[in-house]
Protein backbone atom coordinates (compact mmCIF):
# COMPACT_ATOMS: atom_id res chain seq x y z
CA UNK A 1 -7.33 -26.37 -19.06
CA UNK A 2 -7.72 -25.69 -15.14
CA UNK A 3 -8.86 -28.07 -12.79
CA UNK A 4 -12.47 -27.91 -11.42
CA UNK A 5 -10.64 -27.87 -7.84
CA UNK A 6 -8.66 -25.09 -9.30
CA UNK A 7 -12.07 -22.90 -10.67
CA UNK A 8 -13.15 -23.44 -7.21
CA UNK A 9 -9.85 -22.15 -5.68
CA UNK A 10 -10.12 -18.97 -7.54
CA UNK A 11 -14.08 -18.84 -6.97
CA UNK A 12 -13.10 -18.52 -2.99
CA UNK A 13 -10.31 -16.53 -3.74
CA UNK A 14 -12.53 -13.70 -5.26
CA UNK A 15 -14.74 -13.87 -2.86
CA UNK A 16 -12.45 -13.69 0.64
CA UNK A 17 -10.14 -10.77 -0.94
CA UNK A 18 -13.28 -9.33 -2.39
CA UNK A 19 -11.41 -9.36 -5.83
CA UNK A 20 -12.77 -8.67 -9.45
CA UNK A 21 -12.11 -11.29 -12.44
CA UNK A 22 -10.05 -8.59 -13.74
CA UNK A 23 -8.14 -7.73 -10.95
CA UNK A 24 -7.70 -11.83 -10.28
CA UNK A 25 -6.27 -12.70 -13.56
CA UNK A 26 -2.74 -11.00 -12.86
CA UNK A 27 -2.06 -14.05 -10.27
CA UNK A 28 -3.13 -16.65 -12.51
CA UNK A 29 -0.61 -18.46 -13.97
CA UNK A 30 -0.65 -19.94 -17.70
CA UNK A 31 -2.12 -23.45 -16.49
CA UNK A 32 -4.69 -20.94 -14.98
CA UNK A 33 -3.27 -21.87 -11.23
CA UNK A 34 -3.86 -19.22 -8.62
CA UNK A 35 0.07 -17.70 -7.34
CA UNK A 36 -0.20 -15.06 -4.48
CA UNK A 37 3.06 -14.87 -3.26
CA UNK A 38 5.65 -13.14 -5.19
CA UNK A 39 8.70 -15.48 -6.13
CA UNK A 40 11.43 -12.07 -5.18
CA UNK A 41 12.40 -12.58 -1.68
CA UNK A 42 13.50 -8.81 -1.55
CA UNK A 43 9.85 -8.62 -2.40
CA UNK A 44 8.82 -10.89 0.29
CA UNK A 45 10.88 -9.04 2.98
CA UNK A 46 9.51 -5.42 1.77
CA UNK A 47 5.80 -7.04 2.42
CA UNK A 48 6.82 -8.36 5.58
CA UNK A 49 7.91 -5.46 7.36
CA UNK A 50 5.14 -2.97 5.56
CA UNK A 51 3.03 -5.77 7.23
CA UNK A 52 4.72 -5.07 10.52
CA UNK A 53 4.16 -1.36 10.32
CA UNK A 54 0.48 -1.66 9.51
CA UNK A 55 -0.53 -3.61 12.04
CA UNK A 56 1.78 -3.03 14.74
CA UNK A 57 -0.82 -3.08 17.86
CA UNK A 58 1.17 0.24 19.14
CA UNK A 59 2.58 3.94 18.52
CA UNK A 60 5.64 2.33 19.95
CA UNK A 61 6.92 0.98 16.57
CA UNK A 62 10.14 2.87 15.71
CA UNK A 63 8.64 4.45 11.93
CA UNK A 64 5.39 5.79 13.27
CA UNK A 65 6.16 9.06 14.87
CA UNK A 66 4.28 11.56 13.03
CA UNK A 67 1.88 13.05 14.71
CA UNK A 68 -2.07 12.23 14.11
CA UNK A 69 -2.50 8.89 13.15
CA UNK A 70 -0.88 6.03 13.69
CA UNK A 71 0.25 3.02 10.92
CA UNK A 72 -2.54 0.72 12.05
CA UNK A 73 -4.99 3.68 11.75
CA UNK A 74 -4.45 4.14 7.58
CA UNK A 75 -5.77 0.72 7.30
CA UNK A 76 -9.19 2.77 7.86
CA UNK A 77 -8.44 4.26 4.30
CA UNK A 78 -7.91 0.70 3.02
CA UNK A 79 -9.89 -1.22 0.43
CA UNK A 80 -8.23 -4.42 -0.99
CA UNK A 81 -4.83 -6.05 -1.58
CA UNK A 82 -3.77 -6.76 -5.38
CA UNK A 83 -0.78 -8.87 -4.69
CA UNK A 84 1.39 -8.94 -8.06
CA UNK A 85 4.89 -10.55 -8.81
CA UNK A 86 6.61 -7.63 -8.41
CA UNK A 87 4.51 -5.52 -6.44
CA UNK A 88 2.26 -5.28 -4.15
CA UNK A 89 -0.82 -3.00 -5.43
CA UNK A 90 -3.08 -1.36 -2.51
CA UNK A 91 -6.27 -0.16 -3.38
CA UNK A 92 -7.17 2.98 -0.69
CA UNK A 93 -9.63 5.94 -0.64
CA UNK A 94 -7.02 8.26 -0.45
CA UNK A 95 -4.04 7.06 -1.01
CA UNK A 96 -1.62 10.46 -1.32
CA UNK A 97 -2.55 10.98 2.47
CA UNK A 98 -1.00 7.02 3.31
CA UNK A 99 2.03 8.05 1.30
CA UNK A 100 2.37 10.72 3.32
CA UNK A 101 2.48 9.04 6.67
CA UNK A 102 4.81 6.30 5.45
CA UNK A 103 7.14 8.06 2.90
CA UNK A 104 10.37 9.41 5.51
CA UNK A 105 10.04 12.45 6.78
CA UNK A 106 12.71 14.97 9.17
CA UNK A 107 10.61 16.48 11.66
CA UNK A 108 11.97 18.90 13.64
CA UNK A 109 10.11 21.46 16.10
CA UNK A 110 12.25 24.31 18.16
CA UNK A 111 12.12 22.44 21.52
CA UNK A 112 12.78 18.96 20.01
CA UNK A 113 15.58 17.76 18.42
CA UNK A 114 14.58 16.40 14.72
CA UNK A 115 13.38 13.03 14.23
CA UNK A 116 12.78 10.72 11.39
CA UNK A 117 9.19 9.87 10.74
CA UNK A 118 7.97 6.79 7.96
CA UNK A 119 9.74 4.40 6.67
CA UNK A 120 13.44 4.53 5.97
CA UNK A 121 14.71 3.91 2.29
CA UNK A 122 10.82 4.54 0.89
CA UNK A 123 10.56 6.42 -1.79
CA UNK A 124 8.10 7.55 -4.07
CA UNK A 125 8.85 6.65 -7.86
CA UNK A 126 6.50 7.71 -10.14
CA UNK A 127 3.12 9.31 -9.75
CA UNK A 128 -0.16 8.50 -12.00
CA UNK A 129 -3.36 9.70 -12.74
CA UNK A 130 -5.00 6.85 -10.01
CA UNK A 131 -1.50 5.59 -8.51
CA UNK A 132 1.42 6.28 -6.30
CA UNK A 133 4.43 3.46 -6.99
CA UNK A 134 6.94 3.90 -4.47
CA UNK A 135 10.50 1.65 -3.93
CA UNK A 136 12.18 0.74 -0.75
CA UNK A 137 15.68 1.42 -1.84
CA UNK A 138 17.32 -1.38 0.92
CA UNK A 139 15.56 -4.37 -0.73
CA UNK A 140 13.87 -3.02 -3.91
CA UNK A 141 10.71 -3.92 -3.70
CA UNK A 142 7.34 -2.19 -4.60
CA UNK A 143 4.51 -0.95 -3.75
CA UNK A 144 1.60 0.39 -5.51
CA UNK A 145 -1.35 2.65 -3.63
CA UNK A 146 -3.96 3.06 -5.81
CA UNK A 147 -6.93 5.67 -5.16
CA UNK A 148 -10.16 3.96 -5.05
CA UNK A 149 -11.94 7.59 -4.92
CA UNK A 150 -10.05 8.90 -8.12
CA UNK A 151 -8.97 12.07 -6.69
CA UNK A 152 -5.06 11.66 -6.82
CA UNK A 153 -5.06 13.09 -10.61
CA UNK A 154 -7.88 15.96 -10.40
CA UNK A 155 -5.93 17.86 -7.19
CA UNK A 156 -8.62 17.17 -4.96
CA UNK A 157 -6.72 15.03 -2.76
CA UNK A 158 -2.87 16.35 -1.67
CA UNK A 159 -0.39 15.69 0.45
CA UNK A 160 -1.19 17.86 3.26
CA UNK A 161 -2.69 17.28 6.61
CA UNK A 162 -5.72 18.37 5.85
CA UNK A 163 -8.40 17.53 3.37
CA UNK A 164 -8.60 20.76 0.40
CA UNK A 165 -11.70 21.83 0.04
CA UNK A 166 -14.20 19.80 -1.70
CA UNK A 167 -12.74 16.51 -0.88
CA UNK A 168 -13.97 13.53 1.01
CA UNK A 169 -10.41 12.20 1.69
């Protein structure tokens, strides 16, 4: 039976990462103790340097070359962090365009020579109806984008630069 310390603990917890009780019951463990940080240090080292890419303070970081917006910019289509064990799980409004700016991409235009744009060794894993799970292949760990605006599964929202037509992403 958990702690009244430990009801508060998760009370606050909900609350700062503006979590659900469903979403909040993943990181509980069985004596109902709160766990955010995942015990894979491949894990903890993917995290870390997706953390480094999305808030880098500059364009100067070596993954963000596409053109229009920069890593610190998609936090704009950001809603809340699910940490798991062996995942992280994003919850964004559109999350196909984020996978697009940080799965790699060769770039190449007929004045410039090509260039690698996103994030080396990402790749994209398996698609769902809400989700997007992708794997960094260098340390294997995961992460999840999940669209808050349901529109990954109906073909509203794609890949492309540009919003299709009749979608708010």
């Amino acid at each position: 039976m958990p702690h009244t310390s430990d009801k508060a603990r998760r009370a606050q917890c909900r609350r700062l990462l503006d979590l659900s009780v469903h979403d909040l019951n993943p990181l509980l463990d069985p004596a109902g103790r709160l766990h955010l940080d995942t015990p894979d240090p491949s894990q903890r080292i993917f995290q870390a340097m997706l953390q480094l890419c999305l808030f880098s303070r500059h364009r100067e970081h070596p993954f963000d070359r596409m053109g229009g917006r920069t890593f610190p910019e998609l936090l704009l289509y950001y809603s809340v962090v699910l940490p798991r064990p062996d995942r992280l799980i994003l919850r964004l409004s559109c999350a196909a365009r984020v996978a697009r700016y940080l799965l790699p991409t060769l770039s190449s235009t007929s004045d410039e020579p090509a260039e690698l744009t996103g994030i080396p060794g990402l790749r994209l894993e398996e698609v769902g109806r809400r989700s997007l799970l992708m794997r960094h292949l260098p340390t294997g760990g995961l992460v999840e984008f999940q669209d808050s605006c349901q529109q990954l599964g109906d073909g509203t929202c794609s890949y492309s630069a540009r919003p299709s037509k009749g979608s708010n992403c």
